[in-house]
N, C-alpha and C. Protein backbone atom coordinates (compact mmCIF):
# COMPACT_ATOMS: atom_id res chain seq x y z
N UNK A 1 72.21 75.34 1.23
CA UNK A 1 72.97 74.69 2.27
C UNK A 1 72.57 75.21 3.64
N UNK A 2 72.34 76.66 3.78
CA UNK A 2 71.74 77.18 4.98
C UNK A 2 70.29 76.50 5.65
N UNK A 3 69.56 75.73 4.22
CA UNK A 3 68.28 75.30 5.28
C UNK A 3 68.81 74.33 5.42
N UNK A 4 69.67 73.14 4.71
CA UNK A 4 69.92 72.03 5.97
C UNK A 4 70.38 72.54 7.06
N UNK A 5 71.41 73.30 7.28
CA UNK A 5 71.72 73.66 8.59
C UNK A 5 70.75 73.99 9.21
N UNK A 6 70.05 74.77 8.93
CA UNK A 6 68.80 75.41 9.88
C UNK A 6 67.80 74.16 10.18
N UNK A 7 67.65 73.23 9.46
CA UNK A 7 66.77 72.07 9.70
C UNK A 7 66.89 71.42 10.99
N UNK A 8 68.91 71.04 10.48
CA UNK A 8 69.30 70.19 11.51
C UNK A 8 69.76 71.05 12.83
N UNK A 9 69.54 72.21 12.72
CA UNK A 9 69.60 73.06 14.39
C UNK A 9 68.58 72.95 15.23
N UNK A 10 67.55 73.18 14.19
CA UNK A 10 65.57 72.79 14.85
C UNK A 10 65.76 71.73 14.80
N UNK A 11 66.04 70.96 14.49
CA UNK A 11 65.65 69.09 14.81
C UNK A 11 66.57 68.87 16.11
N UNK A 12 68.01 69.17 16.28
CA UNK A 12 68.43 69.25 17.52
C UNK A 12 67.96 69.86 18.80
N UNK A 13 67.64 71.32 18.34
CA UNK A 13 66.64 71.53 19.85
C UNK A 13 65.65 71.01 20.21
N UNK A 14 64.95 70.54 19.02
CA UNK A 14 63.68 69.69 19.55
C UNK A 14 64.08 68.81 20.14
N UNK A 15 64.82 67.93 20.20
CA UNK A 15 65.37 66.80 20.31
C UNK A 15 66.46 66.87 21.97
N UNK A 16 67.04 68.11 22.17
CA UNK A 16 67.80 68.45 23.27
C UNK A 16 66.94 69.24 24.73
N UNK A 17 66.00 70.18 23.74
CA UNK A 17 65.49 71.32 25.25
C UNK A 17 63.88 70.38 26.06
N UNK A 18 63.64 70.44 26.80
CA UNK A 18 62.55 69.67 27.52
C UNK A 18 62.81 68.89 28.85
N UNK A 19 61.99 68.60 29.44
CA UNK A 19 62.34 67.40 30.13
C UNK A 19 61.43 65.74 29.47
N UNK A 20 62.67 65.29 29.55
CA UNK A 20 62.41 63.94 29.15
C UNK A 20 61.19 63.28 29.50
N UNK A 21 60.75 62.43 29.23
CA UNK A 21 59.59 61.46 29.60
C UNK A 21 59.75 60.28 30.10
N UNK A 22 59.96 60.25 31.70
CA UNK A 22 60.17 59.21 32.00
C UNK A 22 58.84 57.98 32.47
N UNK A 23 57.67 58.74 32.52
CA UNK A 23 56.96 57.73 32.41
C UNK A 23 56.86 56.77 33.93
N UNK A 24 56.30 56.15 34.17
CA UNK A 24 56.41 54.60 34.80
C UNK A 24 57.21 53.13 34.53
N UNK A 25 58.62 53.87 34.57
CA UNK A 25 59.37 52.86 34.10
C UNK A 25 59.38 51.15 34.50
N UNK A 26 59.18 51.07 35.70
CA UNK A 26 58.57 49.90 36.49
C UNK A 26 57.77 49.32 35.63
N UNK A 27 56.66 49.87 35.40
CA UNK A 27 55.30 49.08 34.59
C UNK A 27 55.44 48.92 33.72
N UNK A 28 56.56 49.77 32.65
CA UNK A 28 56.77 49.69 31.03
C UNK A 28 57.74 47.99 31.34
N UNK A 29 58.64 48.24 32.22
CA UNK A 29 59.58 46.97 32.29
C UNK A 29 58.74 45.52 31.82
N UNK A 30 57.67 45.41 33.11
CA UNK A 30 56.96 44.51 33.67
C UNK A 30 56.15 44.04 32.29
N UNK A 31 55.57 44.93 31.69
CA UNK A 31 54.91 45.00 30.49
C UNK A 31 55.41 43.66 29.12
N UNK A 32 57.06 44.64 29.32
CA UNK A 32 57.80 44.16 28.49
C UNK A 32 58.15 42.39 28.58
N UNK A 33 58.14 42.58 29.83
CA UNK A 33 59.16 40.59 29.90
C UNK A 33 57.74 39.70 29.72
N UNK A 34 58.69 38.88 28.99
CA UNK A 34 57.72 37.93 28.67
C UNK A 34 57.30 36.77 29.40
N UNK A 35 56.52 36.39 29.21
CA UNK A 35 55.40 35.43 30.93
C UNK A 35 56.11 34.09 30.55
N UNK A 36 56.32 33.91 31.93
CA UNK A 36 56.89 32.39 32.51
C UNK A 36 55.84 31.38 32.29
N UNK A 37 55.11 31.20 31.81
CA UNK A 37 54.68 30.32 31.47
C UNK A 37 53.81 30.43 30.40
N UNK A 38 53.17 28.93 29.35
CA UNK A 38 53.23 28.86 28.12
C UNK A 38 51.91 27.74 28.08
N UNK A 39 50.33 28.04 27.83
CA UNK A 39 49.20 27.45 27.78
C UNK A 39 49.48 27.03 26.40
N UNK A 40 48.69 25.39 26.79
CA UNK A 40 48.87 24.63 25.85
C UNK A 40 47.37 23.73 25.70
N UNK A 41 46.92 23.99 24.79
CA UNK A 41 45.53 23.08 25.03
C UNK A 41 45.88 21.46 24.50
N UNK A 42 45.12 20.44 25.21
CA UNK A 42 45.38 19.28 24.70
C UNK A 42 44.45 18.58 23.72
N UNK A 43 44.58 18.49 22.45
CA UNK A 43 43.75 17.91 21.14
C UNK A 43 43.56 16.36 21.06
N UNK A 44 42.38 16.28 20.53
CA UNK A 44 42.50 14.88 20.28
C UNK A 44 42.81 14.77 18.71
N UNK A 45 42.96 15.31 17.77
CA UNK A 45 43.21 14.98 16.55
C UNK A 45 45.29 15.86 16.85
N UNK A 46 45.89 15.70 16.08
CA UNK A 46 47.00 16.13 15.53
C UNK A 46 46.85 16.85 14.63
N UNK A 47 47.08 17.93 14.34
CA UNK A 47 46.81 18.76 13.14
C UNK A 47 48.37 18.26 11.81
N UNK A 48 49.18 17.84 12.58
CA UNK A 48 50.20 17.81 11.66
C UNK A 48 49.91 16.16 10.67
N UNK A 49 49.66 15.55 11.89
CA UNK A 49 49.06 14.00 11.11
C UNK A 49 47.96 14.14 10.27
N UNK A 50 47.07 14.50 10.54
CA UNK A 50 45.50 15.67 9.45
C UNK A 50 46.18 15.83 8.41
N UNK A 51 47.16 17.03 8.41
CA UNK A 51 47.61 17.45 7.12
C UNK A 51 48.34 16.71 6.29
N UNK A 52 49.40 15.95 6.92
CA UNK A 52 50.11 15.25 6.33
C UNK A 52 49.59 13.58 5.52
N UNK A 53 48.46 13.31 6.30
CA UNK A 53 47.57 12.28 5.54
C UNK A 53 46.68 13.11 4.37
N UNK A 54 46.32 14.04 4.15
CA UNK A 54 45.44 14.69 3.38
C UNK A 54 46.65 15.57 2.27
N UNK A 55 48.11 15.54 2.38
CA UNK A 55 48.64 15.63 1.24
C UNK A 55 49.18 14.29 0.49
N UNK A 56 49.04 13.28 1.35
CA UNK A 56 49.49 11.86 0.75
C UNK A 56 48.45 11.62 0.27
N UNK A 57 47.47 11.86 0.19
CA UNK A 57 46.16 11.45 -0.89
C UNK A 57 46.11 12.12 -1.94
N UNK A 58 46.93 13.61 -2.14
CA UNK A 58 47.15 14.45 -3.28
C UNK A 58 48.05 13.79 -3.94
N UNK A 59 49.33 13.65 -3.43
CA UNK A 59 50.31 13.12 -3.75
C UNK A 59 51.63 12.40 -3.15
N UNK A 60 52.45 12.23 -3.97
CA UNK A 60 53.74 11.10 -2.98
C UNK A 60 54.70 11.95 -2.24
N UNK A 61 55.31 12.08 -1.78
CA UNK A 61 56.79 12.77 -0.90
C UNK A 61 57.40 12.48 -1.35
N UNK A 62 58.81 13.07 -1.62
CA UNK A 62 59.65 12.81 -2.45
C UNK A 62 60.91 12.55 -1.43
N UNK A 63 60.43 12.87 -0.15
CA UNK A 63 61.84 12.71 1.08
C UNK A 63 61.81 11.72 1.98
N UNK A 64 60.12 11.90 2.40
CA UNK A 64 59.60 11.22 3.22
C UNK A 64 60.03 11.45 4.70
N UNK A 65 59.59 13.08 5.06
CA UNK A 65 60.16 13.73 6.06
C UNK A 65 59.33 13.37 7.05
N UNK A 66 58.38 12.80 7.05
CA UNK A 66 57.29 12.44 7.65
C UNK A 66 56.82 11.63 8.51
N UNK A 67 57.41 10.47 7.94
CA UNK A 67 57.70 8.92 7.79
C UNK A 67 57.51 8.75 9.44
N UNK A 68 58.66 9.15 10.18
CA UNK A 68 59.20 8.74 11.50
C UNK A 68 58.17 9.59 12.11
N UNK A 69 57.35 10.69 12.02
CA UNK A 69 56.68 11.53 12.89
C UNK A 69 55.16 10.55 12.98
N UNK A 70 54.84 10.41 11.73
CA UNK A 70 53.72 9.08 11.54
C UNK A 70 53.68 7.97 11.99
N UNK A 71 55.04 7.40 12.58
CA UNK A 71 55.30 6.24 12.71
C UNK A 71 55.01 6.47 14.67
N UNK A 72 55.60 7.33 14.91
CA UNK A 72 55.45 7.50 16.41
C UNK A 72 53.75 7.80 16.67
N UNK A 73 53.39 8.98 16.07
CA UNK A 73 52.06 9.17 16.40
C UNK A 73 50.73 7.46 16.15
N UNK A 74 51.49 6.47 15.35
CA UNK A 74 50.33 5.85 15.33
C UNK A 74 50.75 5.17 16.96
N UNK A 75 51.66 4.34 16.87
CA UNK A 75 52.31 4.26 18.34
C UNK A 75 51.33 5.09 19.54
N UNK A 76 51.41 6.24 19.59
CA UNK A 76 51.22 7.18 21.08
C UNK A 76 49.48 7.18 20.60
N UNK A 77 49.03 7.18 19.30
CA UNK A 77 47.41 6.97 19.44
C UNK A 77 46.99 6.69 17.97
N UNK A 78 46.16 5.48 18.07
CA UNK A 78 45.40 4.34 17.19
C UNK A 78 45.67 5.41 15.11
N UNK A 79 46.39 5.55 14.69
CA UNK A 79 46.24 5.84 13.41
C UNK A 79 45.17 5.69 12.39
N UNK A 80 45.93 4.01 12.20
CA UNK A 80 44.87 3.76 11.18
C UNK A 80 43.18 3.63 11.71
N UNK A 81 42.76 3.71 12.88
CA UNK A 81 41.56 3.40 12.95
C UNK A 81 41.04 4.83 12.94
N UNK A 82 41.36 5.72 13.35
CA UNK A 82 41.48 7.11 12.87
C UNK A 82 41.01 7.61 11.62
N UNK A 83 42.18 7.13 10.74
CA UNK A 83 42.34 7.17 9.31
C UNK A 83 40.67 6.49 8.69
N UNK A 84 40.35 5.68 9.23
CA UNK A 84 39.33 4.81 8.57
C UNK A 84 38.12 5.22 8.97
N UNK A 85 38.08 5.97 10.55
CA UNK A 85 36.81 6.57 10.71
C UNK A 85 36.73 8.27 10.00
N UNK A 86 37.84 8.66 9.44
CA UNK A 86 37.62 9.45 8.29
C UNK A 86 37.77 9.21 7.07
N UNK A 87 37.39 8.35 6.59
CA UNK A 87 37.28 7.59 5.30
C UNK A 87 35.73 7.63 5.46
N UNK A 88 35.09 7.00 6.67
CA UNK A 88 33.81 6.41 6.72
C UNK A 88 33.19 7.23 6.73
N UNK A 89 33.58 9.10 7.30
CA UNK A 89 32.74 10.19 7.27
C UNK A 89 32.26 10.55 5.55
N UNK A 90 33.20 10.67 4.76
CA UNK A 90 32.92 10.94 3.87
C UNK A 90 32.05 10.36 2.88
């Protein structure tokens, strides 16, 4: 029982006698926060439309969570002609 005590007396002085480390607190701050703004590169393929056509050729969906995200993207850019000039690569 005496060396826990004695452990936890040395772990307290270590822990109590010194002077602290304060460092460059400024720069550690600055370091820390995270940046106001957020780079975004712009693609011409969709990676989520990619994937999601290349598991409908594996197999069916059973929810069809998809459906509406597919439905907009052919809308905002040409799908099926897409779809068909990767058909034609292969």
């Amino acid at each position: 029982m005496s060396e826990n005590n004695d452990l936890e007396r040395k772990l307290s002085d270590m822990l109590t006698e010194g002077d602290m480390e304060q460092g460059d607190r400024k720069a550690q701050e600055l370091r820390e926060i995270s940046p106001k703004y957020e780079i975004r590169i712009q693609t011409t393929l969709d990676p989520i439309v990619e994937e999601t056509l290349r598991y409908r050729k594996i197999g069916r969906e059973l929810d069809g969570r998809y459906d509406k995200y597919l439905e907009r993207a052919e809308k905002s850019s040409n799908l099926e002609a897409h779809s068909a000039a990767k058909e034609d690569d292969k």
